[in-house]
Protein backbone atom coordinates (compact mmCIF):
# COMPACT_ATOMS: atom_id res chain seq x y z
CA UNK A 1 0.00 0.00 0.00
CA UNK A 2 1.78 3.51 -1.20
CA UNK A 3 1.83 6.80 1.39
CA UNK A 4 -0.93 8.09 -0.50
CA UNK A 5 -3.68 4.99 0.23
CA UNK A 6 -2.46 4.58 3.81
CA UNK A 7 -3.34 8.30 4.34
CA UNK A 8 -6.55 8.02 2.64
CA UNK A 9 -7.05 4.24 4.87
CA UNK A 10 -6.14 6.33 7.69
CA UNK A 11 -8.77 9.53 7.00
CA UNK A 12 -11.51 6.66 6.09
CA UNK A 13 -11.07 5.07 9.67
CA UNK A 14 -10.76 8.38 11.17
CA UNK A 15 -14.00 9.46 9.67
CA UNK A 16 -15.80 6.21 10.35
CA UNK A 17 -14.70 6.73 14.02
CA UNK A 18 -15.96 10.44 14.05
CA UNK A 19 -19.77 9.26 12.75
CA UNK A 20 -19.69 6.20 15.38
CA UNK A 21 -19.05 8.83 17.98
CA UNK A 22 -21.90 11.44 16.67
CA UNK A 23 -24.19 8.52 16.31
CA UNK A 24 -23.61 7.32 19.69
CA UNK A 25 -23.33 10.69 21.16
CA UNK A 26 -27.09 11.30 19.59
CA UNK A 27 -28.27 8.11 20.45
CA UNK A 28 -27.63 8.92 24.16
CA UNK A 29 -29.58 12.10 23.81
CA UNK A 30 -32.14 10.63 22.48
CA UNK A 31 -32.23 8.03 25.19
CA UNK A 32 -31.76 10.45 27.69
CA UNK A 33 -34.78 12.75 26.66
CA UNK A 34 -37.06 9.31 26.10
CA UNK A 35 -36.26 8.07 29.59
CA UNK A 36 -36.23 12.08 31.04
CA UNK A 37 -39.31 12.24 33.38
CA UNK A 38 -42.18 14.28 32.27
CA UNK A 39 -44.91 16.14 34.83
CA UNK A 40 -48.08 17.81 34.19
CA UNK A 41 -49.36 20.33 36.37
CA UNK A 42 -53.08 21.63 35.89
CA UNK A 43 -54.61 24.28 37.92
CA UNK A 44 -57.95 26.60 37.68
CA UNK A 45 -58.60 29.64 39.41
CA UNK A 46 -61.46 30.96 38.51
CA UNK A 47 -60.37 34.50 40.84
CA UNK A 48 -57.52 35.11 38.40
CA UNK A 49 -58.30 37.71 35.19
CA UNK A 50 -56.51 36.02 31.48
CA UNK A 51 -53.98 39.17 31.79
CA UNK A 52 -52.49 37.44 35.05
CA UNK A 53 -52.78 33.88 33.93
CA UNK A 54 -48.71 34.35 32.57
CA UNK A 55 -47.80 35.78 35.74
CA UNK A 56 -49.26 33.05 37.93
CA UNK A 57 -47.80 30.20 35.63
CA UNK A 58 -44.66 31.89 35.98
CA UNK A 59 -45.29 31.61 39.74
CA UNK A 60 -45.45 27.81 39.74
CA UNK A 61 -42.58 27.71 38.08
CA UNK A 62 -40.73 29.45 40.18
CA UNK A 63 -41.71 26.98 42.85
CA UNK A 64 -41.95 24.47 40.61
CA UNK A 65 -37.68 25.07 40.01
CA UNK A 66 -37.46 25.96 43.73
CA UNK A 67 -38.01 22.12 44.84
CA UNK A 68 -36.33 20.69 41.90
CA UNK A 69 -32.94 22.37 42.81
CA UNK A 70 -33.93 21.68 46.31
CA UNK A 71 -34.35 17.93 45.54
CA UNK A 72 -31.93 14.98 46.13
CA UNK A 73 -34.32 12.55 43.98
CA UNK A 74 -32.69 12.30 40.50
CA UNK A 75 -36.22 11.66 38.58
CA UNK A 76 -37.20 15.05 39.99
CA UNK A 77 -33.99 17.64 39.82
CA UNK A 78 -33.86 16.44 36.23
CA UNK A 79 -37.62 16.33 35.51
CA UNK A 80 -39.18 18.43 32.32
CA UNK A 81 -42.30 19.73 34.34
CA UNK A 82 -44.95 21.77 32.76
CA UNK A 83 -47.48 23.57 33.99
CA UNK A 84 -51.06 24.66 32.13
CA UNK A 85 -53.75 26.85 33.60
CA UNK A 86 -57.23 25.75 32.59
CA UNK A 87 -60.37 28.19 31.78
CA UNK A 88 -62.15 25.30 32.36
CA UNK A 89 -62.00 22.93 35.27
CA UNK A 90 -64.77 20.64 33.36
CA UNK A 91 -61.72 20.23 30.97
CA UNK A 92 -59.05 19.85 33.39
CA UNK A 93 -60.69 17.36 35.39
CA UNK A 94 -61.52 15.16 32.41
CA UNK A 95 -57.80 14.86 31.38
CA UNK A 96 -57.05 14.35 35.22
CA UNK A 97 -59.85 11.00 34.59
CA UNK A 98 -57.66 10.11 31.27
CA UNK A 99 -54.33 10.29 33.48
CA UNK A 100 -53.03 13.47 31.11
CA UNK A 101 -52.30 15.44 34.36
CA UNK A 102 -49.73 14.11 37.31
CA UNK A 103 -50.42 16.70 40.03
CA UNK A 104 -53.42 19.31 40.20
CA UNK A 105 -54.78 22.73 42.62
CA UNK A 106 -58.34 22.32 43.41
CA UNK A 107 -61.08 23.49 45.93
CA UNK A 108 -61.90 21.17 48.75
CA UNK A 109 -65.42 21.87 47.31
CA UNK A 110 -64.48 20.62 43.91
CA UNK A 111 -62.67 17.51 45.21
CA UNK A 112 -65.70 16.46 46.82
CA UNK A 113 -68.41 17.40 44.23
CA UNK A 114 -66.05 15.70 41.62
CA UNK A 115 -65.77 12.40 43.78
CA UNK A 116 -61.93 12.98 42.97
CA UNK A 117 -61.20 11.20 46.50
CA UNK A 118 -60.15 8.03 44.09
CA UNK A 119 -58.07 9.68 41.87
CA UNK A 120 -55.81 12.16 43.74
CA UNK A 121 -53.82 12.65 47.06
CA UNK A 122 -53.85 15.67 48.54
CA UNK A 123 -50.42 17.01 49.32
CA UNK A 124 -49.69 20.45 50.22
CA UNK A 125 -51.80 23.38 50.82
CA UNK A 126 -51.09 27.30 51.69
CA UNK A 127 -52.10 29.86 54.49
CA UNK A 128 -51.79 33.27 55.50
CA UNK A 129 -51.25 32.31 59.10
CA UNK A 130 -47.54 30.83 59.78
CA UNK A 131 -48.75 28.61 62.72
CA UNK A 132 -51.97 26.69 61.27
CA UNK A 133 -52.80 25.53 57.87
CA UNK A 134 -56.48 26.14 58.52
CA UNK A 135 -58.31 29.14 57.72
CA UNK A 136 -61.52 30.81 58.91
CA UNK A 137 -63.93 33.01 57.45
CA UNK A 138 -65.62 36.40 58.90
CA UNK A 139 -68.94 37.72 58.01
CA UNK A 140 -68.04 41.73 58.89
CA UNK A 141 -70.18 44.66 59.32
CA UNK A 142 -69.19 48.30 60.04
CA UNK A 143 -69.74 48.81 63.71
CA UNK A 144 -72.10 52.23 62.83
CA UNK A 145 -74.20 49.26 61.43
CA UNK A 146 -75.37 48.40 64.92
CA UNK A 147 -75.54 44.30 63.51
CA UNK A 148 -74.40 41.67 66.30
CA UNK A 149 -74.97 38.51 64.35
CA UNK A 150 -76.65 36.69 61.07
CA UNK A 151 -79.62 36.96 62.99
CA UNK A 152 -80.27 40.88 61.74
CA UNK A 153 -78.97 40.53 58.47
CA UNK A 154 -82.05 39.21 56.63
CA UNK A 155 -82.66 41.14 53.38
CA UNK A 156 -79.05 42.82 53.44
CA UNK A 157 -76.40 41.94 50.53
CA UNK A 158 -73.52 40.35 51.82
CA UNK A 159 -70.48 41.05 49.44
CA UNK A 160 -68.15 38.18 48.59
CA UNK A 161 -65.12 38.78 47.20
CA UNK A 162 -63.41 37.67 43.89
CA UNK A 163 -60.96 34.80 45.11
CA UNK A 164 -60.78 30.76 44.58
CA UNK A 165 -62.56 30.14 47.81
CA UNK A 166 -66.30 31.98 46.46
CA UNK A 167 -68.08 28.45 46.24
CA UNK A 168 -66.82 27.68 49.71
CA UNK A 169 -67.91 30.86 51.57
CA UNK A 170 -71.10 31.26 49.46
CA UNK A 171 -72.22 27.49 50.49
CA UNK A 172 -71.10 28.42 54.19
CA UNK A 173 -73.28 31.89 54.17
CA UNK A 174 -76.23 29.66 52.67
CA UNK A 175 -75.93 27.10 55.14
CA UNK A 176 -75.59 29.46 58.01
CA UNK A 177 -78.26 31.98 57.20
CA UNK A 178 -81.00 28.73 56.97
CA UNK A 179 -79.55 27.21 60.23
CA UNK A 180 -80.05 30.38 62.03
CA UNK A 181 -82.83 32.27 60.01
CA UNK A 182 -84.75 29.52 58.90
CA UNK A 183 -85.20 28.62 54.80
CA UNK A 184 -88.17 31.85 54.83
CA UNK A 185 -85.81 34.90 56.21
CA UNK A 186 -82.77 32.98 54.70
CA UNK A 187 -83.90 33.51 51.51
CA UNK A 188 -84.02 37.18 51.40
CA UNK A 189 -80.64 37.16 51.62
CA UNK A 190 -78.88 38.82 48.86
CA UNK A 191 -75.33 37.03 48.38
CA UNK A 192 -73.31 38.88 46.24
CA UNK A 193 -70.12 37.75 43.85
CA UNK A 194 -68.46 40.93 43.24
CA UNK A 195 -65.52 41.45 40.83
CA UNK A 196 -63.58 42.89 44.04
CA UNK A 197 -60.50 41.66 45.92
CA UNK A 198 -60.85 41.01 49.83
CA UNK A 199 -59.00 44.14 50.98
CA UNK A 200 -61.14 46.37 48.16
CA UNK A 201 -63.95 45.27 49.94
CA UNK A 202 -62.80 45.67 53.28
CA UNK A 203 -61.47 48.93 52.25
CA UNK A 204 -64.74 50.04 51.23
CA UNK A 205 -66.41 48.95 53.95
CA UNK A 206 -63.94 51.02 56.41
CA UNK A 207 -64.93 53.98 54.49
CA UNK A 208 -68.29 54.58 53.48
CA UNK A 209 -69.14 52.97 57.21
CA UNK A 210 -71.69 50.26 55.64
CA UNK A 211 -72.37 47.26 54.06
CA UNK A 212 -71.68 43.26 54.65
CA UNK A 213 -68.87 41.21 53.54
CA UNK A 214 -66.98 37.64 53.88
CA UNK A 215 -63.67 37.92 54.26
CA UNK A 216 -59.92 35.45 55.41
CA UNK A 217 -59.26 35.93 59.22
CA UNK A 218 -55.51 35.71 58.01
CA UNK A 219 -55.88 38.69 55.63
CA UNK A 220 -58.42 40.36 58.59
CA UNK A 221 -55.64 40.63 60.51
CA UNK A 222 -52.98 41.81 58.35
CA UNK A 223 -54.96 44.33 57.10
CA UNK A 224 -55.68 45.20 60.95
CA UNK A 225 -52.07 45.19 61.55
CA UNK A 226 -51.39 47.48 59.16
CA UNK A 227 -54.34 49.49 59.70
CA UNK A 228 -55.16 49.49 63.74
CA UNK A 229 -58.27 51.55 62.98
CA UNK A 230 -59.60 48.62 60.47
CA UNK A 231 -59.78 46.99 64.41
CA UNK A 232 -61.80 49.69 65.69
CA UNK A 233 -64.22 49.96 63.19
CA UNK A 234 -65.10 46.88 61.47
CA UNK A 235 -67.20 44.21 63.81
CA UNK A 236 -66.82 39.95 63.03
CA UNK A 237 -70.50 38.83 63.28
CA UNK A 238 -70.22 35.21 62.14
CA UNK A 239 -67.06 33.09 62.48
CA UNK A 240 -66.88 30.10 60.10
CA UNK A 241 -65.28 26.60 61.33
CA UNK A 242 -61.57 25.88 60.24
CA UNK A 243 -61.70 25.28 56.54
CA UNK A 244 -59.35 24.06 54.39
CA UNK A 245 -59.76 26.00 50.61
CA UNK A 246 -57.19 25.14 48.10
CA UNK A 247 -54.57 22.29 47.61
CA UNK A 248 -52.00 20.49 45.74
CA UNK A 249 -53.01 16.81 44.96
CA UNK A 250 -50.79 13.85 43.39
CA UNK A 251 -52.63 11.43 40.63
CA UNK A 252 -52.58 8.43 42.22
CA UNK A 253 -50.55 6.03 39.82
CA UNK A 254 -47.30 8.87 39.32
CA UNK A 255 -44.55 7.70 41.87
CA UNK A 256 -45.40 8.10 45.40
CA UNK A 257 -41.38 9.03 46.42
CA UNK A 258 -42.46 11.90 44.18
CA UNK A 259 -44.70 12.97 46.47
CA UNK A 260 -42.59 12.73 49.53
CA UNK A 261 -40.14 15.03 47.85
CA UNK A 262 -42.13 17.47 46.50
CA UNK A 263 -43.77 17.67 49.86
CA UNK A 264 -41.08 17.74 51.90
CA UNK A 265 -39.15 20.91 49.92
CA UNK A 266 -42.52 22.82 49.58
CA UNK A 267 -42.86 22.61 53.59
CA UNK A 268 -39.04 24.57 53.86
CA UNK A 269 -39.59 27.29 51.58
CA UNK A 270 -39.69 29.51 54.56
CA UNK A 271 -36.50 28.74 55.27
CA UNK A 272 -34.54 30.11 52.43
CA UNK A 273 -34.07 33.72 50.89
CA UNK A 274 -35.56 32.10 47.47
CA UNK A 275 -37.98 30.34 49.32
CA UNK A 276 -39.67 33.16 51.15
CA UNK A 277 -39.25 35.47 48.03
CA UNK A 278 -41.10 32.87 46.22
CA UNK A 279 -44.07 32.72 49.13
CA UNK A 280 -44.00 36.60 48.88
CA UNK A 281 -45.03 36.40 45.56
CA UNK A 282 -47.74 33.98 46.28
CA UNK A 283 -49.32 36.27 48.83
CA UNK A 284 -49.30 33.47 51.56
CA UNK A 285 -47.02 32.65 54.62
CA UNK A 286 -46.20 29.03 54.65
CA UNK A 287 -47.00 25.59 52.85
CA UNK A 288 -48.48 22.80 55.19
CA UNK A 289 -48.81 19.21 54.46
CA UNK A 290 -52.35 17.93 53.43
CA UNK A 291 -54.15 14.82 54.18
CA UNK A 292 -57.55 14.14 53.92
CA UNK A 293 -59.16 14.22 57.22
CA UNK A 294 -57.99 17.61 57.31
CA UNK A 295 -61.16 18.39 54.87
CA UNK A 296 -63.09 17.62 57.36
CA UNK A 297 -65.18 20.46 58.07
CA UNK A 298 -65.47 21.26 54.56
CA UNK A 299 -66.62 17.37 54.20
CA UNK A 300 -69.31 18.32 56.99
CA UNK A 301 -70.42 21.59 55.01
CA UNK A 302 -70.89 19.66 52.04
CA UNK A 303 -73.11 17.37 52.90
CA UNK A 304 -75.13 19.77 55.22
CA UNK A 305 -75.42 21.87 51.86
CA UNK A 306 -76.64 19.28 49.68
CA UNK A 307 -79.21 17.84 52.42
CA UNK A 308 -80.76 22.02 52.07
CA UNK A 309 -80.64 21.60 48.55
CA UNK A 310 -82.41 18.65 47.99
């Protein structure tokens, strides 16, 4: 063989090396994005307006990217997770039923009314208050009203404000005005879904020194923290029992270490610089674990509502 056919022999293995190496080099890729773990996350809020859908998917991501870099499990730190926001929770639980969707926020109300008790776990939920993961609700009144309880409220319009808990609080006002009014006063009633946040309302109230509202103890009493006359002039006529509103579930079927994890880093957000930024931005305080007894009283409510409205 002359110089000239040993340097082309020489280039031919040389290039026949170079495309093994590309092919196997692509080959891993390929293997590593097919065997790369893929989430779904779904949520509806029906409180949020379409201009701050972007800015509250960017939100979950945040967290979302929070517990991933937080996380020791391999499946998760390198997980592709994506999150969608639904207009329509009709639609979003139907791909939960076909097994499209791995985790999911709902109601309490919605998890019972959907019977979704055999297709999620509940995980992790959120509150205003640091040291409970339960929150109450306050039927207020201006104290120039001269109103002491639900009992003088009959014909008045109780304003509810624009936030993910409005089936919750407007079940628990309809309950509450029949159990203590009786289904003939309770009906004059006016319960109103307003287009307002909780502090507008409360705001409002303060102000023009009338009117009827349901509003969070937690965000009561910030705002009365920040505002000790808020104290002084707005009265709590109704307190309702510890509810539990919104949550984080798990599809039962997606890998239960998963949920561990995830659980486990959402619960110490508080107790990093990028954690607590990233609960600042969610308007709440702290992440608590979920399980299902914890429904309880909305469990109770439920029922009591449908027995009224059969």
């Amino acid at each position: 063989m002359n110089t000239i056919n040993k340097i082309n022999y020489v280039k031919l293995l040389f290039d026949i090396l170079l495309i093994c190496i590309v092919l196997a080099i692509s080959n891993y890729q390929l293997n590593a994005q097919a065997n790369q773990l893929t989430l779904k996350v779904g949520f509806y809020d029906p409180s949020i307006d379409d201009g701050d859908i972007t800015a509250s998917q960017e939100t979950m991501k945040l967290w979302i990217d929070m517990v991933k870099k937080q996380s020791k499990h391999k499946s998760i730190a390198n997980a592709n997770i994506v999150t969608e926001f639904y207009k329509n929770k009709n639609e979003l639980f139907s791909e939960l039923q076909n097994n499209q969707i791995d985790f999911i926020s709902l109601t309490v109300w919605d998890y019972y009314k959907f019977n979704l008790g055999t297709k999620v776990v509940p995980m992790v939920t959120s509150s205003l208050n640091i040291n409970t993961k339960y929150e109450r609700y306050y039927l207020v009144a201006h104290k120039n009203s001269n109103l002491t309880g639900i009992q003088d409220v009959a014909k008045m319009e109780v304003q509810l404000p624009n936030t993910n808990s409005i089936e919750l609080i407007k079940n628990w006002m309809e309950v509450e005005s029949i159990n203590k009014l009786g289904k003939s006063k309770a009906s004059s009633l006016k319960i109103l879904e307003t287009k307002q946040t909780e502090i507008q309302i409360l705001l409002k109230m303060f102000f023009n020194k009338s009117g009827l509202a349901v509003i969070r103890e937690g965000l009561f009493l910030t705002a009365c923290e920040m505002n000790p006359q808020l104290r002084q002039s707005i009265v709590i006529l109704e307190e309702s029992p510890k509810f539990i509103n919104y949550f984080l579930a798990q599809r039962k079927g997606v890998d239960p270490t998963i949920h561990s994890e995830i659980v486990k880093e959402s619960i110490k957000l508080p107790d990093t610089v990028e954690g607590r930024q990233i609960l600042n931005i969610m308007k709440t305080e702290k992440v608590f674990k979920v399980i299902e007894s914890d429904f309880y009283e909305v469990k109770s409510l439920f029922n009591s509502h449908n027995s009224i409205s059969n």
